[in-house]
Protein backbone atom coordinates (compact mmCIF):
# COMPACT_ATOMS: atom_id res chain seq x y z
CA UNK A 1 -101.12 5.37 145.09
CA UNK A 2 -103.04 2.27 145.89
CA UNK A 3 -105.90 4.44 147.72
CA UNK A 4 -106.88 6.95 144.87
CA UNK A 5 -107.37 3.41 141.89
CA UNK A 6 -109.38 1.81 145.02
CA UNK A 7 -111.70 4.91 145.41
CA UNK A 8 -112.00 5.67 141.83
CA UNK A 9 -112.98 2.16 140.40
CA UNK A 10 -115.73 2.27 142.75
CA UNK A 11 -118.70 4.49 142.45
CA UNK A 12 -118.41 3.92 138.58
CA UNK A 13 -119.28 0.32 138.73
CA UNK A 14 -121.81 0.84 141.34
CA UNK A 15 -123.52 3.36 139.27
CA UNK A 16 -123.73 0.82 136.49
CA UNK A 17 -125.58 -1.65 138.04
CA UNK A 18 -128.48 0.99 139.52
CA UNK A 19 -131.24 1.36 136.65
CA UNK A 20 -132.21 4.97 136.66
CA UNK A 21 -135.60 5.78 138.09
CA UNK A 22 -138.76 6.85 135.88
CA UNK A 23 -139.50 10.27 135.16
CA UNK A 24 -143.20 11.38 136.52
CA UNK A 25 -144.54 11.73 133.10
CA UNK A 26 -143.02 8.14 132.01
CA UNK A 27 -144.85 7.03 134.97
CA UNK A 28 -147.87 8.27 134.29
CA UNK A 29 -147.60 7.61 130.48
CA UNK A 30 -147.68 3.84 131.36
CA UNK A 31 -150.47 4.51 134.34
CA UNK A 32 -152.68 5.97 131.14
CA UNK A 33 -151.91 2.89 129.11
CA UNK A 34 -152.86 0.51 131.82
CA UNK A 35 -156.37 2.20 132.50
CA UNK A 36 -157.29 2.55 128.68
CA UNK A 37 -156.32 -1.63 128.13
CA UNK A 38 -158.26 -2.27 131.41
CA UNK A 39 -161.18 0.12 129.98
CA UNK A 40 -161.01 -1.78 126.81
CA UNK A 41 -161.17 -5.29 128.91
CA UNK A 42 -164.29 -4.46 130.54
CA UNK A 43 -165.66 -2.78 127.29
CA UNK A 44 -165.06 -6.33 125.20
CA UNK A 45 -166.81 -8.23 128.80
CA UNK A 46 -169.70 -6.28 129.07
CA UNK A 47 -170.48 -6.36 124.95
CA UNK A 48 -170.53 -10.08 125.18
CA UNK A 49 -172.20 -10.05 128.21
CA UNK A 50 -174.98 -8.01 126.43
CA UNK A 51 -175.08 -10.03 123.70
CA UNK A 52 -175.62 -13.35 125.96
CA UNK A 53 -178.90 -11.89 127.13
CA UNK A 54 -179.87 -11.06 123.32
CA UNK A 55 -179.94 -14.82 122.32
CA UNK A 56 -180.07 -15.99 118.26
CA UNK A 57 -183.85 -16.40 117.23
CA UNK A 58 -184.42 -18.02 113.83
CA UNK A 59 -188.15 -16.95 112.87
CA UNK A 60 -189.26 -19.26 110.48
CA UNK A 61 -193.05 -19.29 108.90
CA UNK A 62 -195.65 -20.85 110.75
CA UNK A 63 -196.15 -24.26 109.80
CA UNK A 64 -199.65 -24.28 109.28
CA UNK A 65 -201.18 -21.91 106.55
CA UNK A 66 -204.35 -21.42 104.34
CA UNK A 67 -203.37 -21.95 100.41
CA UNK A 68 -206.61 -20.77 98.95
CA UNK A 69 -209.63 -22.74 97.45
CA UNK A 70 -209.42 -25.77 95.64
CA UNK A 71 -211.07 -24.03 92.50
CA UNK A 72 -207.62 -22.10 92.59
CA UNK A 73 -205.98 -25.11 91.18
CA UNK A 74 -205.45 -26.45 88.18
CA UNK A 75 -205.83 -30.60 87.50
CA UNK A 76 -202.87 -31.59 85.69
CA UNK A 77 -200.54 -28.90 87.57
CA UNK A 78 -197.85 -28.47 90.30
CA UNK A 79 -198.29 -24.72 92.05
CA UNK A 80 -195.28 -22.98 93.16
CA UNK A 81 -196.90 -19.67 94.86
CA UNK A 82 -196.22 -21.18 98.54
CA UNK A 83 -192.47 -22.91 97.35
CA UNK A 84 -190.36 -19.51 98.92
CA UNK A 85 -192.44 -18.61 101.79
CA UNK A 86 -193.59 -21.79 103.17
CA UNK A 87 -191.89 -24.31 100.78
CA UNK A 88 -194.33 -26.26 99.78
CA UNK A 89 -195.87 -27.44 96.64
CA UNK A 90 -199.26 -27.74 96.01
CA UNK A 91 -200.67 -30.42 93.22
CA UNK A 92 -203.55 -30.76 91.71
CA UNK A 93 -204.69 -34.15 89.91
CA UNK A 94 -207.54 -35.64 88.41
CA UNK A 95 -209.18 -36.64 91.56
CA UNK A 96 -206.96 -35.36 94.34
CA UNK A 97 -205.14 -32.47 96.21
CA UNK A 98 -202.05 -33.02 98.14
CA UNK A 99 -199.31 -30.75 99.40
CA UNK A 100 -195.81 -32.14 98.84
CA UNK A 101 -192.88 -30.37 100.72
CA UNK A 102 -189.82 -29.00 98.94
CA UNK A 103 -187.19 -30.78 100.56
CA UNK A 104 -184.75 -33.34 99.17
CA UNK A 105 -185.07 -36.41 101.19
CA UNK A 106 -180.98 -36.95 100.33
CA UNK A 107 -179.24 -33.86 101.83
CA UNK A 108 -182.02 -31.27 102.19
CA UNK A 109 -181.39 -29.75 99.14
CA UNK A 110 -184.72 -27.56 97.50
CA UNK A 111 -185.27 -29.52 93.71
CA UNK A 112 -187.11 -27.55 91.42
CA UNK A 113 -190.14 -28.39 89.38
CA UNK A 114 -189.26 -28.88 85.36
CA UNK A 115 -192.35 -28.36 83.63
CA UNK A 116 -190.82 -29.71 80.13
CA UNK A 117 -189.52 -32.79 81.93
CA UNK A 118 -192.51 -33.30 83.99
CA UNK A 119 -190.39 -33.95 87.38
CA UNK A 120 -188.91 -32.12 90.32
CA UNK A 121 -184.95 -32.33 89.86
CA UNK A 122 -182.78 -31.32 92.96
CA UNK A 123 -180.17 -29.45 91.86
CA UNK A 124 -177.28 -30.50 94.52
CA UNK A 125 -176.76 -34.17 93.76
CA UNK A 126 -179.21 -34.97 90.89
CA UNK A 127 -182.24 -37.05 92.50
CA UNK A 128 -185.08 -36.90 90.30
CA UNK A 129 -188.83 -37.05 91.29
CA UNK A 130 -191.84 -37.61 89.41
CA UNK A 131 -194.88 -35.59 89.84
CA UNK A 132 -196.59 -37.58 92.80
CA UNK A 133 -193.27 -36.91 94.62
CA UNK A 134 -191.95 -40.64 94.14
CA UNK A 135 -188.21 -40.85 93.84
CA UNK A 136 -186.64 -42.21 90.57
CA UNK A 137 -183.40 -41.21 89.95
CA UNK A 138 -180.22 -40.05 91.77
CA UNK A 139 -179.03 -40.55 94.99
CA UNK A 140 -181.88 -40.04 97.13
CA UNK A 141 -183.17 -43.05 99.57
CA UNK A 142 -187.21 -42.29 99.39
CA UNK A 143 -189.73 -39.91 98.01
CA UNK A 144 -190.56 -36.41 98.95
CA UNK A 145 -192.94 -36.10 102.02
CA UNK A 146 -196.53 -34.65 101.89
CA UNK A 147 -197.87 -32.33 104.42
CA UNK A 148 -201.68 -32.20 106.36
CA UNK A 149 -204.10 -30.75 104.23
CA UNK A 150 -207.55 -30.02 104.63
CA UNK A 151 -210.42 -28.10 103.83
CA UNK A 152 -210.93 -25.27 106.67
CA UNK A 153 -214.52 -26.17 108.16
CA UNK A 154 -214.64 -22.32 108.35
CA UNK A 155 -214.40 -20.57 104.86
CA UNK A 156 -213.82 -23.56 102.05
CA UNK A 157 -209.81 -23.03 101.94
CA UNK A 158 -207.08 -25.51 101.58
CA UNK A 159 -205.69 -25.75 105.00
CA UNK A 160 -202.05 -27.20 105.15
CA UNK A 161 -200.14 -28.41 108.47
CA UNK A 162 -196.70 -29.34 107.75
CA UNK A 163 -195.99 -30.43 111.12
CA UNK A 164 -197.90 -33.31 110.07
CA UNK A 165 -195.94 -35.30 107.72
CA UNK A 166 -197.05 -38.10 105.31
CA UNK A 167 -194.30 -41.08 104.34
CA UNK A 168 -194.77 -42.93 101.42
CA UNK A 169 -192.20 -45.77 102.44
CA UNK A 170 -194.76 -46.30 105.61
CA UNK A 171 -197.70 -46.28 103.75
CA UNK A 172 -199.03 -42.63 104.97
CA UNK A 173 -199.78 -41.19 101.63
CA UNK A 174 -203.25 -43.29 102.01
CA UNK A 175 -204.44 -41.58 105.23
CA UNK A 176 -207.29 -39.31 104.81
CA UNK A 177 -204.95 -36.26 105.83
CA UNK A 178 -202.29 -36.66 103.36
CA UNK A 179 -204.47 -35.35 100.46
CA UNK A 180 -207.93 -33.86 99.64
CA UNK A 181 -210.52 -35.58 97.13
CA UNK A 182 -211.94 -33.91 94.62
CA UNK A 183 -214.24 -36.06 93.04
């Protein structure tokens, strides 16, 4: 009687502990899986590795540009035709032309000219400017900067560089290339 519990207990126990074997098509259900993730792995690597040969290029306008003829302006007024594309201003005085660029010496911000007011007013932080480009109010440490200009030996035009910049705080708004005479 001992023999036939002995016999019985055993191939129930050791059929619990065998996992049953995948089917074929489970198989090759996880096989498909496999090859579409490592597909999608070497899709992801070779889109970044094309865009690493396609670097970022920022094209900015040349910093040098013709603005006209000095008849084009008038005395007594600050031109805004070159403020979006090459952000610059161009004004006119009694006896001089001089280019001053549009950029907020306190953050970088672009001020706007207020004709009413008379004055360029940035409209981040508040810094005021008068019309020569001499800070006066607000927050910012030191004027507005003036570009190169010139008169192109070539046709008569106003020829601005702003690669060359003019500093007021280091005395640079005197130099013959900070602004054109007109009378």
């Amino acid at each position: 009687m001992a023999d036939t519990v002995t016999t019985g207990t055993a191939p129930s126990v050791a059929a619990a502990t065998e996992a049953p074997l995948p089917s074929r098509r489970g198989f090759l259900s996880w096989l498909a899986v496999a090859w579409l993730a490592f597909a999608a792995g070497v899709g992801a690597l070779l889109t970044l590795t094309a865009r690493f040969l396609f670097p970022n290029v920022l094209f900015e306008p040349p910093s040098s540009f013709k603005a006209g003829y000095p008849s084009d302006y008038q005395a007594g007024e600050v031109d805004e035709r070159w403020k979006e594309k090459y952000q610059v201003w161009i004004v006119r005085n009694a006896d001089m032309v001089y280019a001053l660029i549009t950029v907020c010496t306190h953050l970088g911000c672009i001020p706007n000219w207020l004709q009413a007011q008379n004055k360029f007013k940035c409209p981040c932080h508040g810094s005021g400017y008068y019309r020569s480009g001499i800070n006066f109010e607000g927050p910012t440490p030191r004027p507005l900067e003036r570009a190169a200009i010139s008169i192109s030996p070539d046709d008569g035009q106003i020829f601005i560089d702003k690669a060359r910049k003019f500093l007021y705080e280091k005395g640079q708004w005197t130099d013959p290339a900070a602004f054109i005479k007109t009378t």
